[in-house]
C-alpha atoms as a PDB file:
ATOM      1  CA  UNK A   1      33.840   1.812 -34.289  1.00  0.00           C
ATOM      2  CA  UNK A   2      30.730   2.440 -36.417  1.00  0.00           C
ATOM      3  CA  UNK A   3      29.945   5.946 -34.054  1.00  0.00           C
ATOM      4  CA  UNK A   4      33.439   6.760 -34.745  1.00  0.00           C
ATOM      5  CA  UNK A   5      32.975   6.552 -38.334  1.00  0.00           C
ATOM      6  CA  UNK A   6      29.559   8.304 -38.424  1.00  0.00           C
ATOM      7  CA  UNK A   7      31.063  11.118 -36.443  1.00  0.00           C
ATOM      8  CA  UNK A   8      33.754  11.895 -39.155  1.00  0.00           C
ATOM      9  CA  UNK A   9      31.495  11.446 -42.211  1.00  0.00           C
ATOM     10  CA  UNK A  10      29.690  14.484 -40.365  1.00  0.00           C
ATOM     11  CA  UNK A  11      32.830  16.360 -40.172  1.00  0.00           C
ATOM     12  CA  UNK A  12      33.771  15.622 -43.609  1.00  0.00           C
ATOM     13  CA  UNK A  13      30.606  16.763 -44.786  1.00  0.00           C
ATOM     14  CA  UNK A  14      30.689  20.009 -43.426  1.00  0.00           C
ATOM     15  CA  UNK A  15      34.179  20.275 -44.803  1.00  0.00           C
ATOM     16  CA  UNK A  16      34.021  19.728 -47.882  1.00  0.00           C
ATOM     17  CA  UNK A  17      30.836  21.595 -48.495  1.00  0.00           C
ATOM     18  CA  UNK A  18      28.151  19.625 -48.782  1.00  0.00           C
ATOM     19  CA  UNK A  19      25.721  21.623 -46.580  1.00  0.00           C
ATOM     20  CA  UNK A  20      22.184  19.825 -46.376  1.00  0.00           C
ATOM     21  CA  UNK A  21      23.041  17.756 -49.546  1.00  0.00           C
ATOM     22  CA  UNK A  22      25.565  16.044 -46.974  1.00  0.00           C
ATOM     23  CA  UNK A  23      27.394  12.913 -47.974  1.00  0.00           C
ATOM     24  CA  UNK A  24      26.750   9.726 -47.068  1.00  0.00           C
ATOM     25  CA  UNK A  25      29.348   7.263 -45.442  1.00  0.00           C
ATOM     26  CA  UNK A  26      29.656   6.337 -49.020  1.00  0.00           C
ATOM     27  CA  UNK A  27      30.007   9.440 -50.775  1.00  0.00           C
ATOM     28  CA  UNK A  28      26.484   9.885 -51.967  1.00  0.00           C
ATOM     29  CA  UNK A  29      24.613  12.517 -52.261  1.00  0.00           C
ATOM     30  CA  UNK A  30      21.284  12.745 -49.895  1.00  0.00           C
ATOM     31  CA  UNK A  31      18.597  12.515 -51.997  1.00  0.00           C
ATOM     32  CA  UNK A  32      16.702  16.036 -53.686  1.00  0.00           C
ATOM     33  CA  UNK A  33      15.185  17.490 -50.510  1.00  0.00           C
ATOM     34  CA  UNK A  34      11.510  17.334 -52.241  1.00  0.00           C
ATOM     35  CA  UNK A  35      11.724  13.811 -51.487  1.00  0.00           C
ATOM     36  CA  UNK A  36      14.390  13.632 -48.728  1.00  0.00           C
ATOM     37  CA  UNK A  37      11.131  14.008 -46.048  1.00  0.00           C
ATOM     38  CA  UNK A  38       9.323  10.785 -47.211  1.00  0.00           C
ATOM     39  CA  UNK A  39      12.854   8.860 -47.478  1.00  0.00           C
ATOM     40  CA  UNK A  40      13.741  10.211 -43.839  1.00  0.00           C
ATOM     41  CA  UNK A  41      10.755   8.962 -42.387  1.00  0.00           C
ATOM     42  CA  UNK A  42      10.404   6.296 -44.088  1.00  0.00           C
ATOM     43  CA  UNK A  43      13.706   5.227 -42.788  1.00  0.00           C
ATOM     44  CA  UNK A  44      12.852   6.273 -39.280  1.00  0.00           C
ATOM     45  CA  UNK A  45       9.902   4.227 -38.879  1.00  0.00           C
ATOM     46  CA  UNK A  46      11.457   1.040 -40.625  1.00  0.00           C
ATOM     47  CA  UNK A  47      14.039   1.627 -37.600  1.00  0.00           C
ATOM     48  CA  UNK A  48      11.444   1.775 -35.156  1.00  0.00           C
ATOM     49  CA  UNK A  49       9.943  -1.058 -35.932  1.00  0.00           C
ATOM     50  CA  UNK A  50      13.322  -2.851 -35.818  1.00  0.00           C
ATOM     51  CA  UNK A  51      14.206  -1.364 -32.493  1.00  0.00           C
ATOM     52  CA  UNK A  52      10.667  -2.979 -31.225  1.00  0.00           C
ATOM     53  CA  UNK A  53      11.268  -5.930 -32.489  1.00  0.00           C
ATOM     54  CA  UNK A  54      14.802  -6.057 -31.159  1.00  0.00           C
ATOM     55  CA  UNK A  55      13.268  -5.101 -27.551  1.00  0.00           C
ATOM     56  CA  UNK A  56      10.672  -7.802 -27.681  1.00  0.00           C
ATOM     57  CA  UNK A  57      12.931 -10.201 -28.094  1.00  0.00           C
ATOM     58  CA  UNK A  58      15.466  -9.037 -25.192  1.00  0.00           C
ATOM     59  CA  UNK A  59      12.558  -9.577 -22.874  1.00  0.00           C
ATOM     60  CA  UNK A  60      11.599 -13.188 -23.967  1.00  0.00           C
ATOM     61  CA  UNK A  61      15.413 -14.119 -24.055  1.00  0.00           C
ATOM     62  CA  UNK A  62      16.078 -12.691 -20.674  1.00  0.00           C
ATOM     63  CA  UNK A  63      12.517 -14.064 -19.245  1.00  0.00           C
ATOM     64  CA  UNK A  64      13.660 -17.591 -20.455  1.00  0.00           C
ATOM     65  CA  UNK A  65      14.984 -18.798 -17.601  1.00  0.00           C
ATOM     66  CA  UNK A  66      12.211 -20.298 -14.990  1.00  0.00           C
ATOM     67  CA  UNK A  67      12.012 -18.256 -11.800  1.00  0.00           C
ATOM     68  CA  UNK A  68      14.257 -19.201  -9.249  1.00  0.00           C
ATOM     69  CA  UNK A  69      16.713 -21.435 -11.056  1.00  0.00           C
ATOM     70  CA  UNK A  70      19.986 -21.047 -12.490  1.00  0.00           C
ATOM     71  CA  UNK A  71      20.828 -19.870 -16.114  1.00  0.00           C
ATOM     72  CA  UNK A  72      22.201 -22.952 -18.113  1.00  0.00           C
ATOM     73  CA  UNK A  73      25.535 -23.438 -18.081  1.00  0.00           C
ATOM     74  CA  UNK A  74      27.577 -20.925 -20.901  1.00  0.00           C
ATOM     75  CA  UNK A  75      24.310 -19.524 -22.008  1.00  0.00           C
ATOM     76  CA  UNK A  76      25.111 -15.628 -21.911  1.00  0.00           C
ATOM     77  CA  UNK A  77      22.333 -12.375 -22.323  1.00  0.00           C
ATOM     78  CA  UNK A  78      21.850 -11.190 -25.826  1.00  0.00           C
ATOM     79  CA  UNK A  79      23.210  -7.846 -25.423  1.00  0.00           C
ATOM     80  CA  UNK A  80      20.521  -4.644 -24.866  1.00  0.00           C
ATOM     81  CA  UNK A  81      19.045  -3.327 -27.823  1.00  0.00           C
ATOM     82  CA  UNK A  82      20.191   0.074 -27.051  1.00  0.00           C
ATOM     83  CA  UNK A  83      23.600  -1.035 -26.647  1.00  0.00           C
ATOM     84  CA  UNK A  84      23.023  -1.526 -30.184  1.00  0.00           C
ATOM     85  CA  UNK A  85      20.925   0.750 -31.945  1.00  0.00           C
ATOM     86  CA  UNK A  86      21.646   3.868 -30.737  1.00  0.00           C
ATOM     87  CA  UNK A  87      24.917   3.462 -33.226  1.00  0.00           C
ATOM     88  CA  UNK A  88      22.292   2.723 -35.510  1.00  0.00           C
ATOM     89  CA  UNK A  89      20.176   5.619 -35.184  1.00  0.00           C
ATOM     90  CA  UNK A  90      23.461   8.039 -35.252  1.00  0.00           C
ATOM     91  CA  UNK A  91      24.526   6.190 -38.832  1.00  0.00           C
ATOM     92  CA  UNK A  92      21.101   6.408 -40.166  1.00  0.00           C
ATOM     93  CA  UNK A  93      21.355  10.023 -39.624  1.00  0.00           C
ATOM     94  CA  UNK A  94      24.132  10.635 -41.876  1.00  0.00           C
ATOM     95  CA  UNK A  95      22.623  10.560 -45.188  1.00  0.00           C
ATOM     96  CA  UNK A  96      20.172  13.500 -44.194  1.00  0.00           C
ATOM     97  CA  UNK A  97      23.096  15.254 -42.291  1.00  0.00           C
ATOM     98  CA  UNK A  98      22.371  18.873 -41.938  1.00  0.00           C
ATOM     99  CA  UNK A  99      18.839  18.976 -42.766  1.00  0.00           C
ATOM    100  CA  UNK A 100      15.958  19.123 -40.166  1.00  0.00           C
ATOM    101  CA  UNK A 101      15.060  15.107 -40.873  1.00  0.00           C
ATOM    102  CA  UNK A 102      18.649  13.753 -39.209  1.00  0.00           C
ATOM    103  CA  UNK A 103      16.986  15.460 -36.184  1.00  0.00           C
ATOM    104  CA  UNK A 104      14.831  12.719 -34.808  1.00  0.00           C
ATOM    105  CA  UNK A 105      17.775  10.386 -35.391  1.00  0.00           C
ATOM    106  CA  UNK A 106      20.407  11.942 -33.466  1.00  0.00           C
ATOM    107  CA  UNK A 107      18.019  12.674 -30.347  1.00  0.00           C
ATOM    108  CA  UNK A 108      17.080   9.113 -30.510  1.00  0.00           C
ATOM    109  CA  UNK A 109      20.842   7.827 -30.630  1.00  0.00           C
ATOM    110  CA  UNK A 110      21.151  10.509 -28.035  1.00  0.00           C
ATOM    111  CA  UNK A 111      18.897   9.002 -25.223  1.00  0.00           C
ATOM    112  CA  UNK A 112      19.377   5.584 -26.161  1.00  0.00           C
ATOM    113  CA  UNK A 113      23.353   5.688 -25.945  1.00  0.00           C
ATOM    114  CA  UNK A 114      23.122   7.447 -23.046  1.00  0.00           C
ATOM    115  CA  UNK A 115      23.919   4.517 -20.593  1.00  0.00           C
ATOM    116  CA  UNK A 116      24.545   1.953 -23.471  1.00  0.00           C
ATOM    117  CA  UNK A 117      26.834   3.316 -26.165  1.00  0.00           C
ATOM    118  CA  UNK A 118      28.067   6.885 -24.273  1.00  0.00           C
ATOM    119  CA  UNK A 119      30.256   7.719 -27.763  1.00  0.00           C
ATOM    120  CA  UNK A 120      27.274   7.200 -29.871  1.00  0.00           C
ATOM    121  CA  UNK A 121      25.150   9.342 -27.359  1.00  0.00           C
ATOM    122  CA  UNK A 122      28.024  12.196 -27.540  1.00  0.00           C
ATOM    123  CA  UNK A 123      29.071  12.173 -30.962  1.00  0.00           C
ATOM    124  CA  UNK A 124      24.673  12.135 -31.691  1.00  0.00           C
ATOM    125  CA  UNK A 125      24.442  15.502 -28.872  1.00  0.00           C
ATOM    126  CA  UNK A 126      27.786  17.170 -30.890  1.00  0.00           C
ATOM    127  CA  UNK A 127      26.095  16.860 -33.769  1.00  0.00           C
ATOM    128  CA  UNK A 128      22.629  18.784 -32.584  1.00  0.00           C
ATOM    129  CA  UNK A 129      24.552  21.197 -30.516  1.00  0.00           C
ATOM    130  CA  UNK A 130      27.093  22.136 -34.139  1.00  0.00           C
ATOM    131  CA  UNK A 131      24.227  21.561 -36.979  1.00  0.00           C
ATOM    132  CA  UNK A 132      20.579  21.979 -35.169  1.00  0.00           C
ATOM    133  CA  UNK A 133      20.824  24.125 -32.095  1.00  0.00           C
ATOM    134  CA  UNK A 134      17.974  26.592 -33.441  1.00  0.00           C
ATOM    135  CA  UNK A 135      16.004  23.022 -34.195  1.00  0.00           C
ATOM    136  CA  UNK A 136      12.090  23.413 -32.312  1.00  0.00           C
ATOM    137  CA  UNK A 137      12.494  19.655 -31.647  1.00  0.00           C
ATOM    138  CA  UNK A 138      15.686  19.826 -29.219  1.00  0.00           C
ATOM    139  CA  UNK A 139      13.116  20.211 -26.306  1.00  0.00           C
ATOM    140  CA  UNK A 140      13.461  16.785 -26.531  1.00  0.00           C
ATOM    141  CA  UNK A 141      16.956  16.957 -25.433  1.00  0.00           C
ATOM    142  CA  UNK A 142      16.258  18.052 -22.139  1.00  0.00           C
ATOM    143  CA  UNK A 143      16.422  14.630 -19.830  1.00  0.00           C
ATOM    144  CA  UNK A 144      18.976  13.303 -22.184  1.00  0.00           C
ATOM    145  CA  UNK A 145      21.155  15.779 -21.426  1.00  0.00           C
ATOM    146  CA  UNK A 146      20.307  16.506 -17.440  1.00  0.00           C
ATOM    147  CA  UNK A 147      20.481  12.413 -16.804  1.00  0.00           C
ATOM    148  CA  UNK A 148      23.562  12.671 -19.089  1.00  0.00           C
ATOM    149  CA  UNK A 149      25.459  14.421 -16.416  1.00  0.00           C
ATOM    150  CA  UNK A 150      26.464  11.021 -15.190  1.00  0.00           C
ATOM    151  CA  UNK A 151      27.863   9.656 -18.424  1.00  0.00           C
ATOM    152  CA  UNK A 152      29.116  13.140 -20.167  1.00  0.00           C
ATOM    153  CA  UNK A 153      30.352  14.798 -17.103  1.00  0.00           C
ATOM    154  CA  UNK A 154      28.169  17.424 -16.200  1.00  0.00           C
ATOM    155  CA  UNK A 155      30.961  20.626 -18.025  1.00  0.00           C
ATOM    156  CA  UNK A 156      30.046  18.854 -21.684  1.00  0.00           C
ATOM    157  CA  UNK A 157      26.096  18.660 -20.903  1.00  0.00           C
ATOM    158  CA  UNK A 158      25.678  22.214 -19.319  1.00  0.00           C
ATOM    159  CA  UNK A 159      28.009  23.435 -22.374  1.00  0.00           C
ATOM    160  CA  UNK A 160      25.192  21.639 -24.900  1.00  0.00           C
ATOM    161  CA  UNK A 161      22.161  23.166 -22.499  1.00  0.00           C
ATOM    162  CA  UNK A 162      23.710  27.072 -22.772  1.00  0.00           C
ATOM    163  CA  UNK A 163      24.880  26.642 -26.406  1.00  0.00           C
ATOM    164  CA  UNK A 164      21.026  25.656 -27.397  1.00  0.00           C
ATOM    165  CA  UNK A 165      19.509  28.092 -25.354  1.00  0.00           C
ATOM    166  CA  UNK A 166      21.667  31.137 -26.778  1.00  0.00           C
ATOM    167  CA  UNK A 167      20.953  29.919 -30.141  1.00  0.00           C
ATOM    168  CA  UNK A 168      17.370  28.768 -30.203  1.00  0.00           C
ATOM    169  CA  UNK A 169      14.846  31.038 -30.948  1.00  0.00           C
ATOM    170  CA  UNK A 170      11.851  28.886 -29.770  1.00  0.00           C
ATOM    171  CA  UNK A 171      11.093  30.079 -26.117  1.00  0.00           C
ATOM    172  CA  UNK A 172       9.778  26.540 -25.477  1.00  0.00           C
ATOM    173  CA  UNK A 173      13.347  25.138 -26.147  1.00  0.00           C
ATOM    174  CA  UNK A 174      14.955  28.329 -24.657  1.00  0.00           C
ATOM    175  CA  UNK A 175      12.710  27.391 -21.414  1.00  0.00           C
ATOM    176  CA  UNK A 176      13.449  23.629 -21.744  1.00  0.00           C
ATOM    177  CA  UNK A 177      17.404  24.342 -21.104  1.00  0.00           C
ATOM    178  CA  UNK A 178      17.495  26.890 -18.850  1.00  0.00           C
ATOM    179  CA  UNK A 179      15.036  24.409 -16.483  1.00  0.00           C
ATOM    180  CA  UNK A 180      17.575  21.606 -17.695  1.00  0.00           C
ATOM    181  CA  UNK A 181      20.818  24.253 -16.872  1.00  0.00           C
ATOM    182  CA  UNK A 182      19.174  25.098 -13.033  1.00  0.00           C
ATOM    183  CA  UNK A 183      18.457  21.538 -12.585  1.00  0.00           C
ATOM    184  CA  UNK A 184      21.475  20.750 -12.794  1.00  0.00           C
ATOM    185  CA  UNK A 185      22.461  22.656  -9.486  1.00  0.00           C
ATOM    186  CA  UNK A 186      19.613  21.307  -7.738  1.00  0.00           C
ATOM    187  CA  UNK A 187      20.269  17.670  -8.679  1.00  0.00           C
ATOM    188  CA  UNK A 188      23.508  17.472  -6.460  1.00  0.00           C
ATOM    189  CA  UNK A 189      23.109  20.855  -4.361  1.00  0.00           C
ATOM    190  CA  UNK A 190      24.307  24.441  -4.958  1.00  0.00           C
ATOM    191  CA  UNK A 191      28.250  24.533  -3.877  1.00  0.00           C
ATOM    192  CA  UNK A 192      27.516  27.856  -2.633  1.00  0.00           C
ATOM    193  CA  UNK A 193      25.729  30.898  -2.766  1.00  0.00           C
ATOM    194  CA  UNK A 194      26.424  32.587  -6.242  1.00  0.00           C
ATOM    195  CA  UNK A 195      26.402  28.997  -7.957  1.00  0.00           C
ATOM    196  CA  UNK A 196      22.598  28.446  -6.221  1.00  0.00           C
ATOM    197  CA  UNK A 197      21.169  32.539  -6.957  1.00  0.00           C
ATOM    198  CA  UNK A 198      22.324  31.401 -10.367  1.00  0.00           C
ATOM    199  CA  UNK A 199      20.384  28.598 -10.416  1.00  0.00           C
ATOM    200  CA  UNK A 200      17.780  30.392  -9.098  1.00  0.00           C
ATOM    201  CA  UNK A 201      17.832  32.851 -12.094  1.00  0.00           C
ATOM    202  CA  UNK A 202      17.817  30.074 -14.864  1.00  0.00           C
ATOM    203  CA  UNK A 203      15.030  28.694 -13.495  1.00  0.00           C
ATOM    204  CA  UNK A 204      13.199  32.287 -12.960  1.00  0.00           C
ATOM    205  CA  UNK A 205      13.971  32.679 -16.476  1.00  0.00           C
ATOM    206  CA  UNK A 206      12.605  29.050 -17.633  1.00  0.00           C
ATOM    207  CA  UNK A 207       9.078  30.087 -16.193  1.00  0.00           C
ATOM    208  CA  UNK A 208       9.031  33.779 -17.898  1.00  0.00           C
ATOM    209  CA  UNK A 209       9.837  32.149 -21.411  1.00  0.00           C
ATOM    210  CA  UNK A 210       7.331  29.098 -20.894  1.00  0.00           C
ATOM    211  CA  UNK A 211       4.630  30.180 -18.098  1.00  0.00           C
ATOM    212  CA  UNK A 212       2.095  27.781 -17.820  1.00  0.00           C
ATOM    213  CA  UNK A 213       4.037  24.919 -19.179  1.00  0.00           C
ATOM    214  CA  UNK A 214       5.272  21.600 -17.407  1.00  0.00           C
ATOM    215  CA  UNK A 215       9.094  22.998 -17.458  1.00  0.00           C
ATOM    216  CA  UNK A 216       7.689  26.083 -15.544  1.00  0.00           C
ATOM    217  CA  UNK A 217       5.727  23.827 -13.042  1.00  0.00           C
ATOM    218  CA  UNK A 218       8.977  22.231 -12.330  1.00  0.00           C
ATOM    219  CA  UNK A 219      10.954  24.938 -12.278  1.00  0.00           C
ATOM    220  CA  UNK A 220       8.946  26.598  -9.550  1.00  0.00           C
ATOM    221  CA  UNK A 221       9.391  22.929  -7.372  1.00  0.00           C
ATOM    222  CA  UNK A 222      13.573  23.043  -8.026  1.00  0.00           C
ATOM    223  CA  UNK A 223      13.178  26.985  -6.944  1.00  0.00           C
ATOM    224  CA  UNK A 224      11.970  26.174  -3.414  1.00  0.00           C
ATOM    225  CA  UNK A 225      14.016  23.444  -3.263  1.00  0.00           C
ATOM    226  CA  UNK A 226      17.057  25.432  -4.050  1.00  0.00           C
ATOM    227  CA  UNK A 227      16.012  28.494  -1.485  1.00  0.00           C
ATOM    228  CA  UNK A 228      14.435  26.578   1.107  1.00  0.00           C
ATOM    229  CA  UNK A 229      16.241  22.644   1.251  1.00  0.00           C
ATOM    230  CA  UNK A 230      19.653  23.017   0.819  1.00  0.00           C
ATOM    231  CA  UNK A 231      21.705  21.494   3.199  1.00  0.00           C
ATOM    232  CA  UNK A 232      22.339  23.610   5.997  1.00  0.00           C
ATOM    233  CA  UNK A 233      19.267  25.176   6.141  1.00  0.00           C
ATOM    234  CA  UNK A 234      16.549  25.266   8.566  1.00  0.00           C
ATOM    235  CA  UNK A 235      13.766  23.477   7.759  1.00  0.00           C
ATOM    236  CA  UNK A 236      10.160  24.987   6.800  1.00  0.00           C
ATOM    237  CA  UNK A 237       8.161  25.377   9.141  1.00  0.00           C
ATOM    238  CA  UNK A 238       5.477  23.092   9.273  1.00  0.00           C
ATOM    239  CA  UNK A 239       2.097  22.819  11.464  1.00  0.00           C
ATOM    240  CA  UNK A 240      -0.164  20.243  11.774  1.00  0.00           C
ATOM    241  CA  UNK A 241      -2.332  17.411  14.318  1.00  0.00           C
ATOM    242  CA  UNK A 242      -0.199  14.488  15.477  1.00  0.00           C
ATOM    243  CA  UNK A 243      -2.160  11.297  16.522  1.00  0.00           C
ATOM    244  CA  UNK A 244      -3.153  12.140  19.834  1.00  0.00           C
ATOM    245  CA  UNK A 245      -5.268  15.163  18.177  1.00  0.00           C
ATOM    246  CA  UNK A 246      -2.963  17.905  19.746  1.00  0.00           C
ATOM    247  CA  UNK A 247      -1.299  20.641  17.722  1.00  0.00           C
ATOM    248  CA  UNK A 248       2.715  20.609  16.657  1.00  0.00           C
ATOM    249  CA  UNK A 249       4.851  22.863  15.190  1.00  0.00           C
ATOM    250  CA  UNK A 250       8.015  21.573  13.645  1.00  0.00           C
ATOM    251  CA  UNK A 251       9.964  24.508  15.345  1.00  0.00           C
ATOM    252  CA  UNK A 252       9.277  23.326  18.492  1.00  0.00           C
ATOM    253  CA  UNK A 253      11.586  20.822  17.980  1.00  0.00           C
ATOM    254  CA  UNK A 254      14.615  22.870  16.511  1.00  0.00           C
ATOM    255  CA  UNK A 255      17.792  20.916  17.834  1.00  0.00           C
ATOM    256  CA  UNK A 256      16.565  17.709  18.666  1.00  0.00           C
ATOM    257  CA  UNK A 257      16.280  14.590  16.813  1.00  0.00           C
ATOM    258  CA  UNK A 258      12.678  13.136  16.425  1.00  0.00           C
ATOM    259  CA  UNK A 259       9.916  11.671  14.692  1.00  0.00           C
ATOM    260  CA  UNK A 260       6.449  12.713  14.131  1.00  0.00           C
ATOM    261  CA  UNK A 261       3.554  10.458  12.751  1.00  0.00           C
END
């Protein structure tokens, strides 16, 4: 399989040498890096445009059929676009392996693969984690690989998350993973105490690299979360007027089942 193939012209790369004058899949070398910047995005964009294309036309195929009746007979969906491009993105990577300008590429096979190609998507987030952990643009990373959790298994995404954040020396990024790493937890609830003060820490630790930023705004929301709404727990309290204009505390109700409007 093309990701397959992609993957090992990576590897063979990096063995034999080649460091950011990587190889191609044919055995060329990338192109002088004085102009490897306008090739890369060059390449990128023609891509892009391709993917929208691609998309465009998997919504007028798939809108087709008039509402309500049956699709005709044999006719089957063109396949997703991401089922096929994130491959794409990963192989158009390759010539510019080990240089800053495969970076856009693999995060893009990355998300895209995520649900639609999962090898492409992994081989793309090995390939960041080995060659461009210190990268300032794996911020990006961060919902690929939290959301990834359900098609990586959640050991090979938190691996990626601490790996980046130990290496990265942008507190942005640093921030971005450690939110992504205590997210995690919260996601599908702390299995116990030292797994949710851990959490906890991460997520501490996300806000003192980044404060002010959107990963420390939700950092602070998966903090409460984690010390106030696991299951288990008693509830916050909570005061307010109920409809007939009297006074409630949610305490008040402690052990019974209820609503209030």
């Amino acid at each position: 399989m093309t990701h397959r193939i992609v993957a090992g012209a990576f590897v063979l790369a990096l063995w034999t040498g080649a460091g950011s004058a990587a190889l191609a899949e044919d055995g060329a070398a990338a192109p002088p890096a004085e102009a490897q910047k306008t090739t890369a995005e060059s390449a990128y964009d023609a891509l892009e445009a391709e993917f929208a294309e691609a998309r465009k036309a998997y919504a007028e195929a798939t809108r087709a059929r008039p509402k309500g009746e049956p699709w005709p007979e044999g006719w089957k969906p063109p396949p997703r676009p991401e089922s096929v491009f994130a491959a794409r993105y990963l192989a158009a990577a390759v010539p510019f392996a080990g240089t800053s300008e495969a970076v856009p590429f693999l995060l893009k096979a990355a998300s895209l693969g995520r649900s639609y190609d999962k090898d492409a998507s992994r081989a793309a987030i090995e390939e960041l984690v080995r060659a461009h952990a210190a990268s300032p643009r794996l911020a990006d990373l961060t919902y690929t690989l939290i959301y990834g959790s359900y098609s990586h298994g959640e050991e090979f995404v938190r691996d990626a998350m601490t790996k980046i954040a130990d290496a990265n020396p942008d507190p942005a990024v640093g921030a971005a993973m450690l939110y992504a790493r205590g997210t995690l937890v919260n996601r599908r609830g702390a299995r116990d105490a030292a797994e949710s003060a851990a959490a906890v820490a991460d997520l501490r630790r996300s806000i003192e690299l980044a404060p002010g930023s959107r990963y420390a705004e939700m950092a602070a929301g998966n903090i409460f979360e984690l010390e106030n709404l696991q299951v288990g727990m008693p509830a916050p309290e909570i005061e307010g007027a109920d409809v007939d204009a009297g006074g409630f505390r949610l305490s008040e109700d402690r052990g019974e089942a209820g609503m209030r409007d």
